[in-house]
Each structure stands twice: as structure tokens, then as C-alpha cells.
N, C-alpha and C. Protein backbone atom coordinates (compact mmCIF):
# COMPACT_ATOMS: atom_id res chain seq x y z
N UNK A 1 70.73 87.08 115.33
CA UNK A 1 69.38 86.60 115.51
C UNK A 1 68.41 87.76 115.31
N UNK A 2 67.06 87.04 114.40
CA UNK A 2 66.06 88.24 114.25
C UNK A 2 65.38 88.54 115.42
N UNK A 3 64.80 89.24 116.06
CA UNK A 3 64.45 89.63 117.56
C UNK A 3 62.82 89.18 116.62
N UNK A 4 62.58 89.69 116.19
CA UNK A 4 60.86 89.27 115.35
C UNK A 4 61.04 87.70 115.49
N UNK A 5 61.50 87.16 114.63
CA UNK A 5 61.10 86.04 114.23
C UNK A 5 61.99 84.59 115.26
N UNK A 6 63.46 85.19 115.58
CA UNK A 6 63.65 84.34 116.47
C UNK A 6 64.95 83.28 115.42
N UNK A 7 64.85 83.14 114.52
CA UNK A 7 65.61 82.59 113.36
C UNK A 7 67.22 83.64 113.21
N UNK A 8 68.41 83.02 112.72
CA UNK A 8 69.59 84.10 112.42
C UNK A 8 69.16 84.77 111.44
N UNK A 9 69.70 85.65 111.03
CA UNK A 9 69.27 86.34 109.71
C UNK A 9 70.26 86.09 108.66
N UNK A 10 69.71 86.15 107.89
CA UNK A 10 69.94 85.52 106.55
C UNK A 10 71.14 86.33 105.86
N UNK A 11 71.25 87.76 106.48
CA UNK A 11 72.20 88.63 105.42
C UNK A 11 73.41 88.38 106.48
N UNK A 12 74.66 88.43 105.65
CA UNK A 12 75.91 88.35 106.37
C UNK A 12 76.16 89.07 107.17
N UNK A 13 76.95 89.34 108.26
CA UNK A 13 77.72 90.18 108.75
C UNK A 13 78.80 90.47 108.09
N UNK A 14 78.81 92.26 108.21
CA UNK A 14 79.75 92.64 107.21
C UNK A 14 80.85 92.50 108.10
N UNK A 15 81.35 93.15 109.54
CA UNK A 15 82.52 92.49 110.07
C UNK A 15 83.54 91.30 109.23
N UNK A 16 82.82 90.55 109.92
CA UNK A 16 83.47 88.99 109.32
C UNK A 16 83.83 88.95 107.88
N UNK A 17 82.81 89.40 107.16
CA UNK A 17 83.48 89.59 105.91
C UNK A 17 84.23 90.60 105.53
N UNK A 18 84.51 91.36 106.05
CA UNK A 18 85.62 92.34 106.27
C UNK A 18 86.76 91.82 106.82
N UNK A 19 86.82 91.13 107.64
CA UNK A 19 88.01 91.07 108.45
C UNK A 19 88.22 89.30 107.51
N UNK A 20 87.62 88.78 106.76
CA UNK A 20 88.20 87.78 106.37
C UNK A 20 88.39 88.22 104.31
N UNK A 21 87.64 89.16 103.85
CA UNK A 21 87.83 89.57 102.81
C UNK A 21 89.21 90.27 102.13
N UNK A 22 89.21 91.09 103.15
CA UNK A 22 90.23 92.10 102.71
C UNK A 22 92.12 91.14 103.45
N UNK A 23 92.21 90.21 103.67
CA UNK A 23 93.27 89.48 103.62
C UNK A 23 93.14 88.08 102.20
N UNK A 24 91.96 88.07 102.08
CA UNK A 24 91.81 87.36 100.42
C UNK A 24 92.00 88.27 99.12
N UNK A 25 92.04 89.58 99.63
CA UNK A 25 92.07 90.43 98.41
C UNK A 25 93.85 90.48 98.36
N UNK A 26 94.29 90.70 99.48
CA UNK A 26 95.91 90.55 99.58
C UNK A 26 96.31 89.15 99.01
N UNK A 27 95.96 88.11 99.38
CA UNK A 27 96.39 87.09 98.77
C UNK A 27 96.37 86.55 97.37
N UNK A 28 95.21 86.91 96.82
CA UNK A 28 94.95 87.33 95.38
C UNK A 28 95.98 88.10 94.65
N UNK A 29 96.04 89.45 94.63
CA UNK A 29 96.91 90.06 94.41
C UNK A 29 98.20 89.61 94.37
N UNK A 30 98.50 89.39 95.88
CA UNK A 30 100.07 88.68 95.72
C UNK A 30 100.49 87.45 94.86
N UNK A 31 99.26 86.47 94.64
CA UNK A 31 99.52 85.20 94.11
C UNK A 31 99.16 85.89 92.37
N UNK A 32 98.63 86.70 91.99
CA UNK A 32 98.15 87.24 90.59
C UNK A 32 99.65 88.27 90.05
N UNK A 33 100.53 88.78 91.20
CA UNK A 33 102.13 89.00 90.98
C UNK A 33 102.73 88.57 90.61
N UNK A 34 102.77 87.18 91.40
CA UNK A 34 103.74 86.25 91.66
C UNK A 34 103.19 85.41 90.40
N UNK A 35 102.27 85.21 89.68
CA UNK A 35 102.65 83.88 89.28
C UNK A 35 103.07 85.11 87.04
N UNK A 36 102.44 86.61 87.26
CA UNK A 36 102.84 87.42 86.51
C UNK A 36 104.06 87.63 86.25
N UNK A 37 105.26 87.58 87.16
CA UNK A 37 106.42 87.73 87.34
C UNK A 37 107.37 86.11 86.87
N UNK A 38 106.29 85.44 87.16
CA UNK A 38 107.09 84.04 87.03
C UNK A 38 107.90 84.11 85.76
N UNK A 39 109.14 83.49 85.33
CA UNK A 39 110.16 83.37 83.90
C UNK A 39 109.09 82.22 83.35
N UNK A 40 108.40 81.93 82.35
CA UNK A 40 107.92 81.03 81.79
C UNK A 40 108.68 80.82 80.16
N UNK A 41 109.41 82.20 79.78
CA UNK A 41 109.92 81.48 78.65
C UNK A 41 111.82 81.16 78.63
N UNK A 42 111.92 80.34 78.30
CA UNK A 42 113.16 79.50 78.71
C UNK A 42 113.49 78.79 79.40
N UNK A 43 112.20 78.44 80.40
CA UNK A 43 112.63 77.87 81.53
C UNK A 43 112.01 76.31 81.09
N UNK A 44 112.60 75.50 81.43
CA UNK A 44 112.70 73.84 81.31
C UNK A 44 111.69 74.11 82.48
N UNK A 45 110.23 73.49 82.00
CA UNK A 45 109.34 73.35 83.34
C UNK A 45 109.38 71.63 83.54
N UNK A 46 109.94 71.74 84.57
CA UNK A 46 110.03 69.77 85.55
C UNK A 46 109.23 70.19 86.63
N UNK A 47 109.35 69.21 87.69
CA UNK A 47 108.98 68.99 88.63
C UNK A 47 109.74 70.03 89.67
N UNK A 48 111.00 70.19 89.74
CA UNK A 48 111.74 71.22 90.58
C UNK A 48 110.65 72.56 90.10
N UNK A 49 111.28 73.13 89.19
CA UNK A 49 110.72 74.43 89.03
C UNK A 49 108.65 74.36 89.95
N UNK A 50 108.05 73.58 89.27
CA UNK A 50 106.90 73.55 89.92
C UNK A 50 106.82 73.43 91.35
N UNK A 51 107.72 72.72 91.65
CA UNK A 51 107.58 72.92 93.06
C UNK A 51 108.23 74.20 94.12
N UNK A 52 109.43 74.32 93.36
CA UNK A 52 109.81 75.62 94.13
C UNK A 52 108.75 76.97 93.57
N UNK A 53 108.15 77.01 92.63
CA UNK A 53 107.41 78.23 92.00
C UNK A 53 106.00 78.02 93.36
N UNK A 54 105.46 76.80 93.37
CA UNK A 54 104.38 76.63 94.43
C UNK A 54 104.91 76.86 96.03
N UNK A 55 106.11 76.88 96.23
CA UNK A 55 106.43 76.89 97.44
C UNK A 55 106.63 78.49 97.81
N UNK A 56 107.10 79.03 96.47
CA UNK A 56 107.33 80.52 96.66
C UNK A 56 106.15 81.13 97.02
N UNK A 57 105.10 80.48 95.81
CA UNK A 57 104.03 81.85 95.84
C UNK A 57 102.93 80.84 97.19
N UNK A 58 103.43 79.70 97.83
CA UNK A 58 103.34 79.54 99.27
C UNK A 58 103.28 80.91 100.11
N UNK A 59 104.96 80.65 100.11
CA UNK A 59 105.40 81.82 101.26
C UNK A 59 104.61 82.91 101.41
N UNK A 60 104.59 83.62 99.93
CA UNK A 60 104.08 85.04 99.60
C UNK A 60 102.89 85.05 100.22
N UNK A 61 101.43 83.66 100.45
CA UNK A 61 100.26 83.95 100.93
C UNK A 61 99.90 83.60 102.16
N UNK A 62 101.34 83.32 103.20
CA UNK A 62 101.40 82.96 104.39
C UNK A 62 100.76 84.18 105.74
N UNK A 63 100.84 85.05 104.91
CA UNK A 63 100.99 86.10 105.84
C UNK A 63 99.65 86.78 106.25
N UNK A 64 98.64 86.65 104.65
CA UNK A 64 97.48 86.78 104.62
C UNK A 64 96.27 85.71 105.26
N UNK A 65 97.34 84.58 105.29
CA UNK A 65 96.64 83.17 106.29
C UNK A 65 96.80 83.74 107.14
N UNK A 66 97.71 84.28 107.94
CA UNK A 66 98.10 84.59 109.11
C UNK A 66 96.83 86.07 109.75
N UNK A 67 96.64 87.02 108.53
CA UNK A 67 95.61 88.43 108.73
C UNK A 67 94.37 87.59 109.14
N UNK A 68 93.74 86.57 108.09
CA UNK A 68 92.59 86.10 108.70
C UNK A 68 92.66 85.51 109.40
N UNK A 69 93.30 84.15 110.14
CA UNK A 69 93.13 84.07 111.78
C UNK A 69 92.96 84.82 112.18
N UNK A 70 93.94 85.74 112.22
CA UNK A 70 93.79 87.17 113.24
C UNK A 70 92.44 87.57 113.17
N UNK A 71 91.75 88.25 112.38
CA UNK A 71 90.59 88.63 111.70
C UNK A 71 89.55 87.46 112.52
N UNK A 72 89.50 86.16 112.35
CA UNK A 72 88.51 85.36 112.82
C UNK A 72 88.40 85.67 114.16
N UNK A 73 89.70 85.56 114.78
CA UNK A 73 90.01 85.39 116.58
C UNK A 73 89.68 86.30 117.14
N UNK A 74 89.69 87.70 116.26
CA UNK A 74 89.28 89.01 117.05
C UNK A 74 88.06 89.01 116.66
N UNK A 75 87.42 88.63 115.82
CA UNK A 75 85.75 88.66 115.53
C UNK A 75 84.96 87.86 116.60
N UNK A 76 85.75 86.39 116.82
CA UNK A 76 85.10 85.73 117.90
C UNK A 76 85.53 85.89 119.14
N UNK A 77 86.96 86.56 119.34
CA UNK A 77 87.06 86.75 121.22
C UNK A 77 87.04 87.98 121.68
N UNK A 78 87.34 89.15 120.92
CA UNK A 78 87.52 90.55 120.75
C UNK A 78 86.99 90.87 119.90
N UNK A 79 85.27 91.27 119.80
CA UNK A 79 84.72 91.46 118.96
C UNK A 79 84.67 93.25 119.09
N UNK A 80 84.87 93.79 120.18
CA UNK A 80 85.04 95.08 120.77
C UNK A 80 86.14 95.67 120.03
N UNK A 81 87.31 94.95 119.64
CA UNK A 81 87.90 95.81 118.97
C UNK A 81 88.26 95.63 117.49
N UNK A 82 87.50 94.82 117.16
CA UNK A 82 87.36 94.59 115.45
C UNK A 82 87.74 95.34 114.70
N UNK A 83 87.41 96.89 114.46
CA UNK A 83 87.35 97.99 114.61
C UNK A 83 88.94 98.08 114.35
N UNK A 84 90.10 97.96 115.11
CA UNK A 84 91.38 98.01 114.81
C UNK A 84 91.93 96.82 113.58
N UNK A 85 91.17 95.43 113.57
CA UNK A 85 91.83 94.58 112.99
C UNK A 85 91.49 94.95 111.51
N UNK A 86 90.05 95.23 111.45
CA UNK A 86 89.68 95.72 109.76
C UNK A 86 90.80 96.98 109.37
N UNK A 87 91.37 97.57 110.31
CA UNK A 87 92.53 98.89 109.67
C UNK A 87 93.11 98.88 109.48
N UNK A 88 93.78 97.44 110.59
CA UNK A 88 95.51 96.71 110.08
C UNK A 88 95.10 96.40 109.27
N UNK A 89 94.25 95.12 108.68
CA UNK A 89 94.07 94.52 107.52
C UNK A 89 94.08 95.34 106.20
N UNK A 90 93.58 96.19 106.32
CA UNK A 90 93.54 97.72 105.25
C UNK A 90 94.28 98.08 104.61
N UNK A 91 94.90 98.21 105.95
CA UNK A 91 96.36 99.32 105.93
C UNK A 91 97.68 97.67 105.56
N UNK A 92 97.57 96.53 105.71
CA UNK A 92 97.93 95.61 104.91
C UNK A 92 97.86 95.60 103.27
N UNK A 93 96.72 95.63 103.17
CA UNK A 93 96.52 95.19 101.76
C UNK A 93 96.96 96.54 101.13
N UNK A 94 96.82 97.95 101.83
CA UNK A 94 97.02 98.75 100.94
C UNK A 94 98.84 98.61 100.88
N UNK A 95 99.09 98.48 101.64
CA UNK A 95 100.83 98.43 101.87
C UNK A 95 101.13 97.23 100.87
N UNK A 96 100.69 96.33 100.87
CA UNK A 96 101.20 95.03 100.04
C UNK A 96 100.96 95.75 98.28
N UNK A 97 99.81 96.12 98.14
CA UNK A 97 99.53 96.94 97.01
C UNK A 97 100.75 97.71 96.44
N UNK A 98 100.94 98.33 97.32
CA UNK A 98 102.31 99.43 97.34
C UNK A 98 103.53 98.54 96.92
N UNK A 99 103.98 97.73 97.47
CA UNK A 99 104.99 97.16 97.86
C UNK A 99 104.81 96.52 95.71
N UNK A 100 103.56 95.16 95.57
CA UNK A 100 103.39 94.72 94.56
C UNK A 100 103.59 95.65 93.31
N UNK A 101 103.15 97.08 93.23
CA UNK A 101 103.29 98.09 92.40
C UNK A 101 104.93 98.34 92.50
N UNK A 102 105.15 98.56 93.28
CA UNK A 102 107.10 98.98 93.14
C UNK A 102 107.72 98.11 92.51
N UNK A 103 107.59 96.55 92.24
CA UNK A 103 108.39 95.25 92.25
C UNK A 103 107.86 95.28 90.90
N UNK A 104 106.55 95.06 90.52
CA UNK A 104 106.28 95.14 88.88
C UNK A 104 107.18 96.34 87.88
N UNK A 105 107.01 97.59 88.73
CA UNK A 105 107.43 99.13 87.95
C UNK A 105 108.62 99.24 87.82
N UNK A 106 109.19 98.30 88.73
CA UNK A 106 110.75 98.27 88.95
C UNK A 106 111.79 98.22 88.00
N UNK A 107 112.84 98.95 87.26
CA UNK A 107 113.66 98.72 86.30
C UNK A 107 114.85 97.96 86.87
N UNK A 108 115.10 97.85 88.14
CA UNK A 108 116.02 97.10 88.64
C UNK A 108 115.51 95.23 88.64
N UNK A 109 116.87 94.72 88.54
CA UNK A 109 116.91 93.60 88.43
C UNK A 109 116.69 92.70 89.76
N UNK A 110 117.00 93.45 90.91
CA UNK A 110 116.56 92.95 92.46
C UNK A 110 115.39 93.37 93.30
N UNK A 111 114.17 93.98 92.51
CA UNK A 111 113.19 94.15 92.79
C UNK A 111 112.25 93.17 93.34
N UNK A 112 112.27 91.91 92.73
CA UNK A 112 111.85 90.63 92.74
C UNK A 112 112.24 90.51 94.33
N UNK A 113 113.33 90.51 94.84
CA UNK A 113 113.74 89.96 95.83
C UNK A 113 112.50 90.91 97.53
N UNK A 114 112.19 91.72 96.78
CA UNK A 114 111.00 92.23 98.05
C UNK A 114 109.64 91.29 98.16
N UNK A 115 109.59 90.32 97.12
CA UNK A 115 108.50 89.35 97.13
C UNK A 115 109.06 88.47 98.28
N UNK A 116 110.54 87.98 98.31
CA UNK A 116 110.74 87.16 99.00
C UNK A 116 110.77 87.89 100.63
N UNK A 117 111.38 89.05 100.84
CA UNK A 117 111.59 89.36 101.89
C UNK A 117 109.75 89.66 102.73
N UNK A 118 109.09 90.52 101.75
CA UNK A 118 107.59 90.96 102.23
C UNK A 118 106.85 90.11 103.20
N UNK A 119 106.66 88.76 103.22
CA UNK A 119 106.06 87.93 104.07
C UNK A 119 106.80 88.20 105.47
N UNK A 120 107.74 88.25 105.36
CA UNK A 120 108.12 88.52 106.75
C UNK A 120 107.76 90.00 107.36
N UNK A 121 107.58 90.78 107.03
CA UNK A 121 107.46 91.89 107.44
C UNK A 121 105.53 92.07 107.46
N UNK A 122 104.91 91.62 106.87
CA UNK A 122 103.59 91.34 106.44
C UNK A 122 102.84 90.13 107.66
N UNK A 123 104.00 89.00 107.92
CA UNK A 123 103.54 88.75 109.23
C UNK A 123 103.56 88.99 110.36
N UNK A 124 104.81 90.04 110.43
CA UNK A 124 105.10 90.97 111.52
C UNK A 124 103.51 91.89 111.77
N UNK A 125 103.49 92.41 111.07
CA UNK A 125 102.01 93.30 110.58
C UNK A 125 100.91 92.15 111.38
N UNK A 126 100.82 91.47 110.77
CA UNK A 126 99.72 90.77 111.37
C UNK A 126 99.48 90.46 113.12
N UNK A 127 100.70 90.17 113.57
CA UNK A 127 100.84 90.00 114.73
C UNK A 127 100.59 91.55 115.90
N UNK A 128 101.28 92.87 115.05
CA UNK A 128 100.62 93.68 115.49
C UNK A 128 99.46 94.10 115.25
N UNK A 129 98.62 93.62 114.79
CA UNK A 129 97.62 93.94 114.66
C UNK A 129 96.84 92.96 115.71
N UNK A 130 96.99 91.81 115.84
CA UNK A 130 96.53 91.23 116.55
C UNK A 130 96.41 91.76 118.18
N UNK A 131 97.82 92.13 118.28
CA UNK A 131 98.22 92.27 119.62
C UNK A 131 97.14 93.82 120.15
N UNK A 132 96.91 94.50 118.62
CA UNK A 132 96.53 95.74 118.99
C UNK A 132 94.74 95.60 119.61
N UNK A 133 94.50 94.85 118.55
CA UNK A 133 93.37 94.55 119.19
C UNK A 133 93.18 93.52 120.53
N UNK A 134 93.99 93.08 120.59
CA UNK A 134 93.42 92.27 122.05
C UNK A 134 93.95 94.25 123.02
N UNK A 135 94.72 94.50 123.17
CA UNK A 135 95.21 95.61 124.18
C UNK A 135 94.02 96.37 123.57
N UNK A 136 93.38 96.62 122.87
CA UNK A 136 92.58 98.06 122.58
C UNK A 136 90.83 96.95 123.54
N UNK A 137 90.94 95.40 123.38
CA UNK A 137 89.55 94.83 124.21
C UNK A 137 90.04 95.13 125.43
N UNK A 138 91.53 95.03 125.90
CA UNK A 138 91.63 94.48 127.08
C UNK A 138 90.61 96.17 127.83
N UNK A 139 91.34 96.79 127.38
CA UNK A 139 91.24 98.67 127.77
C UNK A 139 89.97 98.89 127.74
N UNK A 140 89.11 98.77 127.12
CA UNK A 140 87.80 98.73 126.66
C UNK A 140 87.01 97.72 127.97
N UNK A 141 87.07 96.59 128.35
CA UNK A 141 87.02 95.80 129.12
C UNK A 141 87.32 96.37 130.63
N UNK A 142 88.71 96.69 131.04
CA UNK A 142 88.96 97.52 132.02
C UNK A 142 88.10 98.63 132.26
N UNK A 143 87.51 99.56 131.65
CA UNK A 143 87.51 100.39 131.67
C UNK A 143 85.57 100.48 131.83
N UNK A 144 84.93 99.13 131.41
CA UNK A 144 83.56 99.15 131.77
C UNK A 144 83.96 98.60 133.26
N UNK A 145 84.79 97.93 133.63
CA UNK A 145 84.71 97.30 134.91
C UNK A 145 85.04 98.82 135.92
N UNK A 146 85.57 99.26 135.82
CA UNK A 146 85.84 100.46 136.72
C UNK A 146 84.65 101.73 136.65
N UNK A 147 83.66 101.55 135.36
CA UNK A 147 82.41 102.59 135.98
C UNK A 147 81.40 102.38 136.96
């Protein structure tokens, strides 16, 4: 809210778009991998293949669904420690980056298989991050109550 005029203001908060941006930039990426990597020549495209190819590069953007909740929930209940969730998220996308660069560069033939495993470890990530920021409000919180 403008304190002058009394109206919200018109320009975004960068927070929020931080903490909901930078898990769309991961999901991008991962789905701009995944669909790069896909076999398109030889492959008989039916209905199977389409659906398991959509279910895969599913999985792969589960995790980044998972960063922005996080990202929303700490913007609206733990806005005090935001501050940690924009770093996980960061330090996400830069790690997924990492991870996407190894699997493309890769001369091995089981490289691919870190697409499948990554979501899990990527929602692990998310959850600590979550957790970090509620413990970094809770502390923050404690810690005005005791001056």
C-alpha cells in the first residue's frame, strides 16, 4: 500500500517474484532438457510413447511445483525469512543447471537416468528449504519475544 495515496502500488514485489520465478526458470530448463533429449527419430510416436514422454517430463517439473509452494507459503506465513527460501531456490536452480549440463555433456549412455532420479533429490531440497525457513521465522520470532 501507497502511504500517499492509500491505493496498492502498482509495481510488483520483487520477493514474490523471486521466490515464484526462479522455480519457473528450473522448470523451464528441465522441461527444455527433457523434451531435447527425447529419441524422436525411430521412434513409432502412438499414444503410449506420448503419454509416458508427458508423464516423464511430469515428474521432472514436480519438484519445482513443489519450490513454489514453498516460495508462496514462506512469502505469506514467514515472510521474515524469505530471505533463506530465495537461496534454496537459487542454489536449486543453480544445482539443477549443473546436474542438466552433466546429462546433456555426458558420453555415457546412463546419464539420462539422473533425469529420472533428480526429482527426488530436488524435492528433498525443497522441503529443506522450507523447513529452513519456517526454523530461521520461528528464531527470529523467539527472539523479538524475549527483548
Amino acid at each position: 500500500m501507497s502511504a500517499a495515496s492509500g491505493h496498492p502500488s502498482s509495481r510488483p514485489d520483487l520477493l514474490l517474484l523471486a521466490l515464484v520465478g526462479l522455480p519457473v526458470v528450473g522448470a523451464v530448463l528441465t522441461l527444455a532438457v527433457q523434451l531435447y533429449l527425447a529419441t524422436w527419430g525411430g521412434v513409432d510416436v502412438d499414444v503410449v510413447w506420448v503419454l509416458s514422454t508427458a508423464l516423464f517430463c511430469g515428474w521432472g517439473l514436480l519438484p519445482f511445483v513443489a519450490a513454489m509452494l514453498v516460495g508462496i507459503s514462506v512469502y505469506r506465513h514467514w515472510r521474515s525469512a524469505a530471505a533463506v527460501a530465495v537461496l534454496g531456490q537459487l542454489l536449486l536452480v543453480i544445482g539443477t543447471g549443473w546436474l542438466l549440463h552433466d546429462v546433456v555433456a555426458s558420453e555415457s549412455s546412463t546419464a539420462v537416468l539422473g533425469l529420472i532420479f533428480a526429482p527426488l533429490l530436488q524435492g528433498a531440497a525443497a522441503g529443506v528449504v522450507m523447513a529452513g525457513s519456517v526454523g530461521v521465522a520461528r528464531m527470529r520470532r523467539h527472539a523479538a519475544r524475549t527483548l
